[in-house]
N, C-alpha and C. Protein backbone atom coordinates (compact mmCIF):
# COMPACT_ATOMS: atom_id res chain seq x y z
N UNK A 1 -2.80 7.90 2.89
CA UNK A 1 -2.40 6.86 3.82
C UNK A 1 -2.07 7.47 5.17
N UNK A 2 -1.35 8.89 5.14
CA UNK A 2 -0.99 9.32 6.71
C UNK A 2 -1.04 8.91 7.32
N UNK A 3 -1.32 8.30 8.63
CA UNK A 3 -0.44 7.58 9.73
C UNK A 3 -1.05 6.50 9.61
N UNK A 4 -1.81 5.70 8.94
CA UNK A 4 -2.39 4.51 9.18
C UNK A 4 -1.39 3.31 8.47
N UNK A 5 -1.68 2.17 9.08
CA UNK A 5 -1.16 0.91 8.62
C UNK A 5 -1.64 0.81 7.08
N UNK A 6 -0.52 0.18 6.54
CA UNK A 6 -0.63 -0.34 5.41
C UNK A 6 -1.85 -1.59 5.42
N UNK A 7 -2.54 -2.27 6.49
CA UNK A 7 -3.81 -3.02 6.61
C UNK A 7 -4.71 -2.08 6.77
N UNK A 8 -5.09 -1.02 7.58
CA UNK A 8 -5.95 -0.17 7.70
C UNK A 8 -5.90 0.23 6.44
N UNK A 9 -5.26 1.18 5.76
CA UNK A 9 -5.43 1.88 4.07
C UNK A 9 -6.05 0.90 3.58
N UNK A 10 -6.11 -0.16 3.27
CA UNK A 10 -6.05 -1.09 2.09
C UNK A 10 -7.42 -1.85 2.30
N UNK A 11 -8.21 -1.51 4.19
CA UNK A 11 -9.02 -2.20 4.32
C UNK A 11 -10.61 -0.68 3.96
N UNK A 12 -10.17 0.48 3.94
CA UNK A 12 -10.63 1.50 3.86
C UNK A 12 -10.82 1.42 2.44
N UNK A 13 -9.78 1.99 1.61
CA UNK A 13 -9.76 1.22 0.09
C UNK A 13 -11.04 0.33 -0.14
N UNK A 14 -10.64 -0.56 0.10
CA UNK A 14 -11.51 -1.93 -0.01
C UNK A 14 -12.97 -1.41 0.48
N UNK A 15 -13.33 -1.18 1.53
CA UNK A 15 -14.66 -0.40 2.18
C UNK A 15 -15.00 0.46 1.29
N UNK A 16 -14.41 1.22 0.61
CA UNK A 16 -14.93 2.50 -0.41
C UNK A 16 -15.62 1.40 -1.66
N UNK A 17 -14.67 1.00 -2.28
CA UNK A 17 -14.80 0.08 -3.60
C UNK A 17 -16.48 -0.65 -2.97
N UNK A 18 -16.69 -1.22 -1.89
CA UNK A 18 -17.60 -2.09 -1.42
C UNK A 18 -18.92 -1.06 -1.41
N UNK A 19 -18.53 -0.50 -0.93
CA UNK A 19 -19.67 1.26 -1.03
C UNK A 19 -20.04 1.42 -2.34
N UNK A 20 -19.31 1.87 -3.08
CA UNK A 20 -19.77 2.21 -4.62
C UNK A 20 -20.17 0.92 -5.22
N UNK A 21 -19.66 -0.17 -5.27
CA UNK A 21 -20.54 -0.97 -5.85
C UNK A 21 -21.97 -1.54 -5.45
N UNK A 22 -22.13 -1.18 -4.21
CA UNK A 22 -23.58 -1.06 -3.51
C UNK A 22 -24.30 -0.38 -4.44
N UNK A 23 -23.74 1.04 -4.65
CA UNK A 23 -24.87 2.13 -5.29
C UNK A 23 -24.71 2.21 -6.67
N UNK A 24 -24.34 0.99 -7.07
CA UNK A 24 -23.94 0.80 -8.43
C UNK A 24 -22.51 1.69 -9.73
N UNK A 25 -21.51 1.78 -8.76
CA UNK A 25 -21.06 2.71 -9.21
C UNK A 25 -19.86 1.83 -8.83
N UNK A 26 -19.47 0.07 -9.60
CA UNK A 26 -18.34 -0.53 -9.42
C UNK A 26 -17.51 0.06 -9.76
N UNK A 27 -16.29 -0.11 -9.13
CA UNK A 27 -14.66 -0.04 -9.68
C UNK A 27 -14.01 -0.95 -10.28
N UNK A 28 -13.13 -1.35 -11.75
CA UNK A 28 -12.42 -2.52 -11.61
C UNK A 28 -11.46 -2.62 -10.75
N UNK A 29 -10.65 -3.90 -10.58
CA UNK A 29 -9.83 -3.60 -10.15
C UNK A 29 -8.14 -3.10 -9.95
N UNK A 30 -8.45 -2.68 -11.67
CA UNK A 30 -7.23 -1.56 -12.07
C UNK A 30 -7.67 -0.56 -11.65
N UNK A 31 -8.88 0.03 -11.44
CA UNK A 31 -8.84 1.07 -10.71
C UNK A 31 -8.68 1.69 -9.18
N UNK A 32 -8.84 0.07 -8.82
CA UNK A 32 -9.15 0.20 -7.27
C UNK A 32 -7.70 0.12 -6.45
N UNK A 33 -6.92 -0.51 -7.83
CA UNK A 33 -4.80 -0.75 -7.47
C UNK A 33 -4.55 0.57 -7.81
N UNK A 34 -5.24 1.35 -8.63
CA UNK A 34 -4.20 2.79 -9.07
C UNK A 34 -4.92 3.69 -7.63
N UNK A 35 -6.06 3.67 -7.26
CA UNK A 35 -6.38 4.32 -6.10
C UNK A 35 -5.48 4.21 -5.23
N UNK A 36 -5.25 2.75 -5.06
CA UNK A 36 -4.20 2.01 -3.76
C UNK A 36 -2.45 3.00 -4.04
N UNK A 37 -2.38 2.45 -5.41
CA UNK A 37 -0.72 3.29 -5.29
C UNK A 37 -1.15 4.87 -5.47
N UNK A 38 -1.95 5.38 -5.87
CA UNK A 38 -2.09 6.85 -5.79
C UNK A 38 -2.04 7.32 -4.17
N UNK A 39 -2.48 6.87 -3.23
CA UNK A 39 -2.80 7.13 -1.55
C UNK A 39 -1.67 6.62 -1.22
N UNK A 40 -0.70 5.98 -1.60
CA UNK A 40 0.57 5.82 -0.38
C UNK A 40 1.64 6.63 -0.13
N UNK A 41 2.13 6.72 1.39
CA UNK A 41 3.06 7.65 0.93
C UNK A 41 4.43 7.55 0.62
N UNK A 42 4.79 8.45 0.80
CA UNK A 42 6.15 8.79 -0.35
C UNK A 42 7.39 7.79 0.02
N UNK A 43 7.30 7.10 1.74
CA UNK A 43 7.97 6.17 1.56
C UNK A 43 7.66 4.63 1.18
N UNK A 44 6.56 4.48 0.39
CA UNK A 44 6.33 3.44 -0.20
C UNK A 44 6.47 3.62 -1.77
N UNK A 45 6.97 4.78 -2.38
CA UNK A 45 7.04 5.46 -3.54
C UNK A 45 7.71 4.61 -4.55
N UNK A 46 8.73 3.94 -4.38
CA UNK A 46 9.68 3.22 -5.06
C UNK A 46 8.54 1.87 -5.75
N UNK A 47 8.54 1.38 -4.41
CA UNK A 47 7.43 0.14 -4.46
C UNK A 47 6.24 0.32 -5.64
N UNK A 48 5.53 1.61 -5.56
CA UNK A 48 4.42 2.08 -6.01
C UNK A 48 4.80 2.07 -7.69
N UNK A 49 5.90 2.70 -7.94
CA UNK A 49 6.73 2.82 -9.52
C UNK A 49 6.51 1.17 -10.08
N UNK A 50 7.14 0.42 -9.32
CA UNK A 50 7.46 -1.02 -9.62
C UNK A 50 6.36 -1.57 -10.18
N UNK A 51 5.17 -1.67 -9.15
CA UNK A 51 3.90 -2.06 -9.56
C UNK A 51 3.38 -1.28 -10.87
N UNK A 52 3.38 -0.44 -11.02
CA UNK A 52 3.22 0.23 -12.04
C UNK A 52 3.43 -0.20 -13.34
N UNK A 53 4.55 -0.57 -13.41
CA UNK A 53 5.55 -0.94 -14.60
C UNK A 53 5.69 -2.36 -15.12
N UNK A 54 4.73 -3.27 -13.65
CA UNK A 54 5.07 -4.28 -14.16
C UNK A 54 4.76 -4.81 -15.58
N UNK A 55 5.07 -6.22 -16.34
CA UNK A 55 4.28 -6.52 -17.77
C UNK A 55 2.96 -6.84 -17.25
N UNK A 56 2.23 -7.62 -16.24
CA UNK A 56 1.39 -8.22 -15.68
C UNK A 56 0.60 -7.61 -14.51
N UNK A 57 -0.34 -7.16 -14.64
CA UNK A 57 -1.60 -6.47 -13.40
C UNK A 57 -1.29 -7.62 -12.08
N UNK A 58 -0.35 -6.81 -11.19
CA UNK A 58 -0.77 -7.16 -9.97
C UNK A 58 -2.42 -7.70 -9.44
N UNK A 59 -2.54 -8.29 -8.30
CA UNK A 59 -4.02 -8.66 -7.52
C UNK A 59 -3.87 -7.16 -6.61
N UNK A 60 -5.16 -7.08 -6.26
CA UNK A 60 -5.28 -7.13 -4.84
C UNK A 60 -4.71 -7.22 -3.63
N UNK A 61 -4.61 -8.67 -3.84
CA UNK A 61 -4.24 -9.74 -2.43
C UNK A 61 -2.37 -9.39 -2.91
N UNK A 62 -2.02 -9.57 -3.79
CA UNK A 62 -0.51 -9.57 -3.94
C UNK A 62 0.31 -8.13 -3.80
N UNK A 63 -0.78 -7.28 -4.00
CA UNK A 63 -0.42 -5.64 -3.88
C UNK A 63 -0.48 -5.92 -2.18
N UNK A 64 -1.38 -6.17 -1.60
CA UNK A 64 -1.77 -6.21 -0.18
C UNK A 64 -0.10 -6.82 0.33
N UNK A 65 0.24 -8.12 0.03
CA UNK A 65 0.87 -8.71 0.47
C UNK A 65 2.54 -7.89 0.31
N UNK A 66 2.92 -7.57 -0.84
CA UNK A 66 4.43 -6.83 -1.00
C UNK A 66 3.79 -5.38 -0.05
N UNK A 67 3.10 -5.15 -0.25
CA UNK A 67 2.79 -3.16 0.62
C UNK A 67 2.89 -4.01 2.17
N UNK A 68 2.63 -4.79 2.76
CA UNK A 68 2.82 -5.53 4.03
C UNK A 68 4.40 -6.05 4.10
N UNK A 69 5.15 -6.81 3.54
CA UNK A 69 6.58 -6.79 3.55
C UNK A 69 7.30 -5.56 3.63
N UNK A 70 6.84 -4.55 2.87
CA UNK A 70 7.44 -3.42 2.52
C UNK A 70 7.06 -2.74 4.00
N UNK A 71 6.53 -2.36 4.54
CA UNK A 71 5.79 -2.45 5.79
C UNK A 71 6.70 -2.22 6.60
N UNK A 72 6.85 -4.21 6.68
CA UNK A 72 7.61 -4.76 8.24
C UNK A 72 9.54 -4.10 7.40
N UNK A 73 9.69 -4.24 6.18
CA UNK A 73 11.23 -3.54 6.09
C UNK A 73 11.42 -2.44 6.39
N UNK A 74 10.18 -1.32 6.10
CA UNK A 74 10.68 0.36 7.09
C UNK A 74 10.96 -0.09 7.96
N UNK A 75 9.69 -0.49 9.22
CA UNK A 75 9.98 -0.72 10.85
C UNK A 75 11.26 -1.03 11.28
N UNK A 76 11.83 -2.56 10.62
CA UNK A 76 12.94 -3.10 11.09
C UNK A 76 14.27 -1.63 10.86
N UNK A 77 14.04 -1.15 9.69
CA UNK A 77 14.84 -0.35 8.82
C UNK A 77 15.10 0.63 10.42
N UNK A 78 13.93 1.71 10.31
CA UNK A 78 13.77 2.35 11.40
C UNK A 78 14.35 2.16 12.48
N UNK A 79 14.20 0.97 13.40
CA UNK A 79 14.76 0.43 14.67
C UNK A 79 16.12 0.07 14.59
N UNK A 80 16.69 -0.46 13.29
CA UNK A 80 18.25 -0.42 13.23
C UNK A 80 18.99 0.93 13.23
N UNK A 81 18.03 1.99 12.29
CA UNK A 81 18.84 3.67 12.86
C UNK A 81 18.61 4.25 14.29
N UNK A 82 17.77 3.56 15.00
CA UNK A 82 17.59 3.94 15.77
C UNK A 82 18.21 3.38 17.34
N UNK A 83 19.13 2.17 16.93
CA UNK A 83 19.88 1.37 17.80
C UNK A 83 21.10 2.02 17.45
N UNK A 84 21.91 2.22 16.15
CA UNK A 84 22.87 3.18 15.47
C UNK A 84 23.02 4.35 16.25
N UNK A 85 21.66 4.93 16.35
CA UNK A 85 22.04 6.22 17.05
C UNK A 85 22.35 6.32 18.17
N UNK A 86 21.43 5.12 19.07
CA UNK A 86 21.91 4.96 20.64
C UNK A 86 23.28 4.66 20.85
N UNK A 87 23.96 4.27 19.49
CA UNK A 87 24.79 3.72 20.47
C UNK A 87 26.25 4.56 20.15
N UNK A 88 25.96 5.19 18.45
CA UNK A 88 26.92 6.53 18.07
C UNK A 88 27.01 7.35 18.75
């Protein structure tokens, strides 16, 4: 994942999976979610466990959607230590 958006990864992801099934070489898409949590990084790590564990196979679209919340909570996260510090 390194510096890219959690939309960029996921649309790259997605572009690979679209590639191999061109040349006949589909992915399901338990494989294409363990790719997804295998490539994120370590501060999406927690998140990544969860999915993992759930009783029920996440989507796609619903992995897409919590890795996007999870997202916008670093940023905000980030900018509150970073108002903290301006002002400690």
């Amino acid at each position: 994942m390194d510096t890219m958006s959690v939309s960029e990864y996921l649309m790259t992801i997605k572009h690979m999976a679209d590639e191999l099934a061109l040349i006949g070489a589909s992915l399901s898409e338990d494989e294409i979610l363990l790719h997804v949590l295998n490539g994120l990084s370590p501060k999406y790590k927690e998140l990544g466990v969860v999915m993992c564990v759930r009783d029920t196979p996440i989507s796609f679209e619903e992995l897409h959607d919590k890795l996007i919340e999870h997202e916008i909570y670093l940023k905000r996260d980030m900018e509150m230590k970073e108002i903290f510090n301006a002002i400690a």
